[in-house]
Each structure stands twice: as structure tokens, then as C-alpha cells.
C-alpha atoms as a PDB file:
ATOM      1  CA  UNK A   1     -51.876 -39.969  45.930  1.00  0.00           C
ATOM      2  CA  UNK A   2     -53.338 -42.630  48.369  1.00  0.00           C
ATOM      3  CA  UNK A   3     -57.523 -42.949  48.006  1.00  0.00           C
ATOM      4  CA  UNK A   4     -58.426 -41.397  51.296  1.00  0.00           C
ATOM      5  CA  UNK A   5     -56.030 -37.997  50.462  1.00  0.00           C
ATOM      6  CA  UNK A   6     -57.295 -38.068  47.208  1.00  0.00           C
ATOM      7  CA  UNK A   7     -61.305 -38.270  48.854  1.00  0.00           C
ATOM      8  CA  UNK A   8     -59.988 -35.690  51.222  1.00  0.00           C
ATOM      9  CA  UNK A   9     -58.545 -33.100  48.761  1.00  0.00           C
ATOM     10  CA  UNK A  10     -61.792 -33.632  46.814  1.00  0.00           C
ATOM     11  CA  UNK A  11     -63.831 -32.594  49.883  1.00  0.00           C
ATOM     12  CA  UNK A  12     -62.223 -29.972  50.675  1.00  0.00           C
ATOM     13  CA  UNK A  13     -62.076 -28.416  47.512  1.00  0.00           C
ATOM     14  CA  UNK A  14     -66.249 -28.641  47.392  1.00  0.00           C
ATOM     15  CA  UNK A  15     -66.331 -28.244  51.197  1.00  0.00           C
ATOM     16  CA  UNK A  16     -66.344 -24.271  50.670  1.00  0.00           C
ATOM     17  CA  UNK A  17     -69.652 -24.194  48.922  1.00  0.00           C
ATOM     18  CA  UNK A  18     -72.247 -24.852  52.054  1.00  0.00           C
ATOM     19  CA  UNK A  19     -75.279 -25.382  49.923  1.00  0.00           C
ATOM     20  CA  UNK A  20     -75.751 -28.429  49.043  1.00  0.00           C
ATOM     21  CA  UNK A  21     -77.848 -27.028  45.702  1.00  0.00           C
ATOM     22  CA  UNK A  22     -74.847 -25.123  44.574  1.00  0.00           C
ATOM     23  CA  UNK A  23     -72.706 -28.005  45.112  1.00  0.00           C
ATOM     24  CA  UNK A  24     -75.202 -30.321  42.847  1.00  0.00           C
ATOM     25  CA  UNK A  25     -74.960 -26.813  40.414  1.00  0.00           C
ATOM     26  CA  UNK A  26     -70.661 -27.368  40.552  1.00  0.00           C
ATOM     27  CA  UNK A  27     -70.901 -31.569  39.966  1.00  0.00           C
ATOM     28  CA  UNK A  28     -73.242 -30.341  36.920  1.00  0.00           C
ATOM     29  CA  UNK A  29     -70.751 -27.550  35.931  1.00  0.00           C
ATOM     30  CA  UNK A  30     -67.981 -29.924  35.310  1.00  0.00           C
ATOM     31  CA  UNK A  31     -70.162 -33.085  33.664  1.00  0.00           C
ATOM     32  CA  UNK A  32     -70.093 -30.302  30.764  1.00  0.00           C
ATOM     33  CA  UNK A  33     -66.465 -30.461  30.655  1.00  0.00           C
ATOM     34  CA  UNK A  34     -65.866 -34.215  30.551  1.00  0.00           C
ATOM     35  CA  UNK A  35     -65.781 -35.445  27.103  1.00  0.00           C
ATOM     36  CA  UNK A  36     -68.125 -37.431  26.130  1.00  0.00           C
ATOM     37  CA  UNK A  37     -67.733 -41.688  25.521  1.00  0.00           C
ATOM     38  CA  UNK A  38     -68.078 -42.710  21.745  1.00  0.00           C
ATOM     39  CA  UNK A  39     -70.783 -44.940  20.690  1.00  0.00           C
ATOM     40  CA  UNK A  40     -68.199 -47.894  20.661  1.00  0.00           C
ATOM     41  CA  UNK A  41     -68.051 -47.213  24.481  1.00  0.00           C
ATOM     42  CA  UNK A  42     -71.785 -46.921  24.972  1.00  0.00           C
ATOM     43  CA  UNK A  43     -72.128 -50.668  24.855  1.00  0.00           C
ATOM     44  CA  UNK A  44     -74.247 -52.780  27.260  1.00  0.00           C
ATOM     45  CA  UNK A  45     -71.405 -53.927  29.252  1.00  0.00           C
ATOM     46  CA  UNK A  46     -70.312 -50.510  30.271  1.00  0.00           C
ATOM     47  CA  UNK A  47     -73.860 -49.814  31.324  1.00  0.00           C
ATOM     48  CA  UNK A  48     -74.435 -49.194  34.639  1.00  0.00           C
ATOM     49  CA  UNK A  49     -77.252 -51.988  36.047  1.00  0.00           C
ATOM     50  CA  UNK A  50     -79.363 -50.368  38.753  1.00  0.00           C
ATOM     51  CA  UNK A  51     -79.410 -46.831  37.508  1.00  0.00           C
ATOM     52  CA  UNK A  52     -82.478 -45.074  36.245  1.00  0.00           C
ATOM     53  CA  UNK A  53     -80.353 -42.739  33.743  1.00  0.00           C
ATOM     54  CA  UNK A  54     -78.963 -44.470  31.117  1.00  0.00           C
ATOM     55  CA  UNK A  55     -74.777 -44.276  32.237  1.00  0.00           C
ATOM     56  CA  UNK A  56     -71.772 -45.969  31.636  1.00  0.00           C
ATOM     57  CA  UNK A  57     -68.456 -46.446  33.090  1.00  0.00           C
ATOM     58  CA  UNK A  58     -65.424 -47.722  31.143  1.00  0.00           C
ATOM     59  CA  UNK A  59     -62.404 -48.623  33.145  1.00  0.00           C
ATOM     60  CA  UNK A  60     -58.919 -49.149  31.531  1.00  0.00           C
ATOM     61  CA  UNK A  61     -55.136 -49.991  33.426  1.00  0.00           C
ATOM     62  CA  UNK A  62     -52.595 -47.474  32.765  1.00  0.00           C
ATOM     63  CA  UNK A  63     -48.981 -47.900  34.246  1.00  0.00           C
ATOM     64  CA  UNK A  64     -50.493 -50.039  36.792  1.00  0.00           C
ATOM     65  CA  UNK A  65     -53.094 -47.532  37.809  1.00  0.00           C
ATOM     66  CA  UNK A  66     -57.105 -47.529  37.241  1.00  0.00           C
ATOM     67  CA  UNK A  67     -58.648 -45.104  34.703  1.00  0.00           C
ATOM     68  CA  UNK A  68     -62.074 -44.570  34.376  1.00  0.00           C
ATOM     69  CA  UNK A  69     -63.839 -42.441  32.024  1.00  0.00           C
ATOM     70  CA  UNK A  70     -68.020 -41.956  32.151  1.00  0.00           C
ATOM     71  CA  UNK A  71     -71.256 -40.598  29.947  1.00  0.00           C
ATOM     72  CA  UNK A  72     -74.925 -40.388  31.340  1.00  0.00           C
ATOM     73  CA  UNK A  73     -78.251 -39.055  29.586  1.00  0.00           C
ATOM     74  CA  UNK A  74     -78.745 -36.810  32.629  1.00  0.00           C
ATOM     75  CA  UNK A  75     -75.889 -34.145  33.224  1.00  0.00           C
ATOM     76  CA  UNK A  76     -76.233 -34.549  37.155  1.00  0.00           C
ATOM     77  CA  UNK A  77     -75.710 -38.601  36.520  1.00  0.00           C
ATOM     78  CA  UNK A  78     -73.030 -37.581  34.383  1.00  0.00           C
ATOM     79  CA  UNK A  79     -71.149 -35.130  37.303  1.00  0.00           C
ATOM     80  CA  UNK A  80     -71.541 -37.907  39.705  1.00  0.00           C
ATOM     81  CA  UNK A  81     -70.158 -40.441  38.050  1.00  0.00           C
ATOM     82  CA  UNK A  82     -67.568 -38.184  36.853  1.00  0.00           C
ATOM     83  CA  UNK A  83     -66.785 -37.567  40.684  1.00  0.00           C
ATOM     84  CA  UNK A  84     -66.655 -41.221  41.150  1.00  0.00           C
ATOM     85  CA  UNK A  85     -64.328 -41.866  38.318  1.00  0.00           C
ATOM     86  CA  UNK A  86     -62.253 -38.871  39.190  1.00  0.00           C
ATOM     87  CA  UNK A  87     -61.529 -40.259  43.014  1.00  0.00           C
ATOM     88  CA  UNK A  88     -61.223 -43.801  41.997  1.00  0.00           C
ATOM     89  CA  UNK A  89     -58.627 -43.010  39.056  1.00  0.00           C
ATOM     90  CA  UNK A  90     -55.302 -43.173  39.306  1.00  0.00           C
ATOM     91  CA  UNK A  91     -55.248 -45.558  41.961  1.00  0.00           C
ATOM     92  CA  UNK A  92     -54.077 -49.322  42.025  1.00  0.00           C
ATOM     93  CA  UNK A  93     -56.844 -51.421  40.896  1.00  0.00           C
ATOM     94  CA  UNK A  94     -56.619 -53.890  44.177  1.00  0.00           C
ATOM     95  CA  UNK A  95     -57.102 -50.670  46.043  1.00  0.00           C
ATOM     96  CA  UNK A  96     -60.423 -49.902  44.396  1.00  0.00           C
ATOM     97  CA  UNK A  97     -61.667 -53.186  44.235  1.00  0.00           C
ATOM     98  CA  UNK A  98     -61.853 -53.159  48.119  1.00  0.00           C
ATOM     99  CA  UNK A  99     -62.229 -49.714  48.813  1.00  0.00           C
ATOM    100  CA  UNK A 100     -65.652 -49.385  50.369  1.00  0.00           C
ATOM    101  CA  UNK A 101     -65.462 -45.217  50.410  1.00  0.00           C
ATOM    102  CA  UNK A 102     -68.259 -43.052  49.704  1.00  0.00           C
ATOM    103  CA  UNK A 103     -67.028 -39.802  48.362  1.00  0.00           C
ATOM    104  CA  UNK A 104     -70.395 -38.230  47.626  1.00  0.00           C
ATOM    105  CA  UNK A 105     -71.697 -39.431  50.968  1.00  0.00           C
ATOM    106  CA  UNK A 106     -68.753 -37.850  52.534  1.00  0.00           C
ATOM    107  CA  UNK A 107     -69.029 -34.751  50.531  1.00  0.00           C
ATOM    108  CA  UNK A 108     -72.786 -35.048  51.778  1.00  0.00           C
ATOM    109  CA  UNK A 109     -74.076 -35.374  47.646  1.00  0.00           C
ATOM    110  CA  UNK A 110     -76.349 -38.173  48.454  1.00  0.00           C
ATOM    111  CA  UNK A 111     -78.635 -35.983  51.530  1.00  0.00           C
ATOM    112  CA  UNK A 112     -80.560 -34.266  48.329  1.00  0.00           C
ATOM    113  CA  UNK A 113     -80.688 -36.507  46.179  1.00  0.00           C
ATOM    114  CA  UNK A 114     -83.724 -39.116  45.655  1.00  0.00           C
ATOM    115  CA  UNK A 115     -83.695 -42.582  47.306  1.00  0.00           C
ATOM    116  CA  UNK A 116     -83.646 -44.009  43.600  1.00  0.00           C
ATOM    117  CA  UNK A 117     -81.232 -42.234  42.645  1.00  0.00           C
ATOM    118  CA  UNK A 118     -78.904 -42.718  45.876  1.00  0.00           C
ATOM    119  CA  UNK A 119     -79.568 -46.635  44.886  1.00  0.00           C
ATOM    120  CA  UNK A 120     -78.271 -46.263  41.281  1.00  0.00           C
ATOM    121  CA  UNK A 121     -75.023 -44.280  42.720  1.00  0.00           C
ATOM    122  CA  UNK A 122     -74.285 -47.107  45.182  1.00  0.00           C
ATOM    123  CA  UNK A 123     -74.613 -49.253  41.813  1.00  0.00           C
ATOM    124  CA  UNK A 124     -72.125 -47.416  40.231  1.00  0.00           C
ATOM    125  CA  UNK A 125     -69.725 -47.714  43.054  1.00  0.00           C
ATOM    126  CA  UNK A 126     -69.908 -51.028  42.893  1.00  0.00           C
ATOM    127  CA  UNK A 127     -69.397 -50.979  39.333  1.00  0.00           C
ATOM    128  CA  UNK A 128     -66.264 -49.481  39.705  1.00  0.00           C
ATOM    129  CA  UNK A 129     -64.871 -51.890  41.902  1.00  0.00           C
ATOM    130  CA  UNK A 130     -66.145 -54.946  39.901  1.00  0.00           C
ATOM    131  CA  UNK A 131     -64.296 -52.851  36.689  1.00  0.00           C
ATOM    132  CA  UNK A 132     -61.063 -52.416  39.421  1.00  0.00           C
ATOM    133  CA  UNK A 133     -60.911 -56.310  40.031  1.00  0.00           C
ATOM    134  CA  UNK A 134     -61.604 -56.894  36.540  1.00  0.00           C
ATOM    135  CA  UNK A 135     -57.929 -55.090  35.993  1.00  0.00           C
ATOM    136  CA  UNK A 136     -56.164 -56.261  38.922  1.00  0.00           C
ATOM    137  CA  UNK A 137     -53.332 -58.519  38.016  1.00  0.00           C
ATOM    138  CA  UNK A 138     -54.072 -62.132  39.068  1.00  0.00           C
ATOM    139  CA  UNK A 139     -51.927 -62.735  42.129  1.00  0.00           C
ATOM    140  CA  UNK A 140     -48.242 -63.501  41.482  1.00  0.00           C
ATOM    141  CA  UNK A 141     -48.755 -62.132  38.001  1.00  0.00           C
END
């Protein structure tokens, strides 16, 4: 599924909550159901630089397509992130690695959320994409 349907479906599936609390509440809901990274994975250079909450993102190429799996200290952090990984996987790494969508600005996320906080999210965005060019095959390759 391209990036912006995937965004799109995403939206719309959170779009029918209207409070922006109980939409926080539903990010939270499912951090409990991802599965947490092993120690192994909670390594320095899956940390995420610029976020207050300890978090980490480890991306991986499958069949040509970006997976990324997540673990924070805070269980919002950990939703989040597990919203970011959940849009940006499954998609072509050279897609990512230029992409410059916002899904939790589009799904309105960030409006509640504190400026530090915003600021580590953007950080973690970016992470992705550095992870996505990371597994991008060199050109011609």
C-alpha cells in the first residue's frame, strides 16, 4: 500500500474518536500490545537522540520493504513511535528516506502534546528515515 493510503487509512481509522484525549488513551491502548525490544535491541544506536523518554527504533529490510519495530520507558512514547513504525513499515526504504509526512500531525497527535515532546517525535521521524536510507540499496545495486 503506497505511504500516503497507508497515512490515510490510519487517519481514518482514529479520525472517529474526536477527542484528542481519547485518541492519546487509543495510541496508549495499543503500545501495550506491541511486544517489547530485547535488551540486545536496547543498544545506544537504536536510541532515539533528541527524545526525553528513553526510546528506540530498530529498522530491518524484509523482501525489499522497511520494518521497524520500537520500545520506550513511557507507554505514550511507546504508542507514538509505534504509530510511526506502523505507517513507515512495509514500505520501500527510498520511499521513507524522503518521505517528509507527519502522520501524528495529520492525525492532529502533536496539538496536545508538549513542545518537548513534539521535538523528540520530529527526532524520531527523522530517525526513521536516517534507519530507511541506512537500508536502501546503493543505486544500481
Amino acid at each position: 500500500m503506497p505511504l500516503p493510503d497507508k497515512i490515510q487509512r490510519l487517519i481514518d481509522e482514529f479520525s472517529v474518536i474526536d477527542d484528542p484525549q481519547e485518541r492519546l488513551a487509543l495510541v496508549v491502548d495499543r503500545a501495550r500490545r506491541l511486544p517489547p525490544l530485547n535488551d540486545a535491541e536496547r543498544i545506544e544506536s537504536h536510541r532515539v537522540r533528541g527524545c526525553v523518554s528513553q526510546a528506540w527504533i530498530v529498522g530491518e529490510l524484509r523482501d525489499g520493504q522497511c520494518r521497524f519495530r520500537c520500545d520506550a520507558d513511557s507507554p505514550l512514547v511507546k504508542g507514538l513511535l509505534g504509530f510511526l513504525c506502523e505507517c513507515f513499515s512495509e514500505i520501500p526504504p527510498a520511499t521513507v528516506a524522503t518521505s517528509e509526512a507527519d502522520p501524528l500531525g495529520e492525525l492532529g497527535l502533536l496539538r496536545n502534546l508538549s513542545p518537548t515532546r513534539q521535538n523528540g517525535l520530529a527526532h524520531a521521524r527523522a530517525r526513521i528515515r536516517e534507519l530507511a536510507g541506512q537500508l536502501a540499496p546503493p543505486p544500481g545495486g
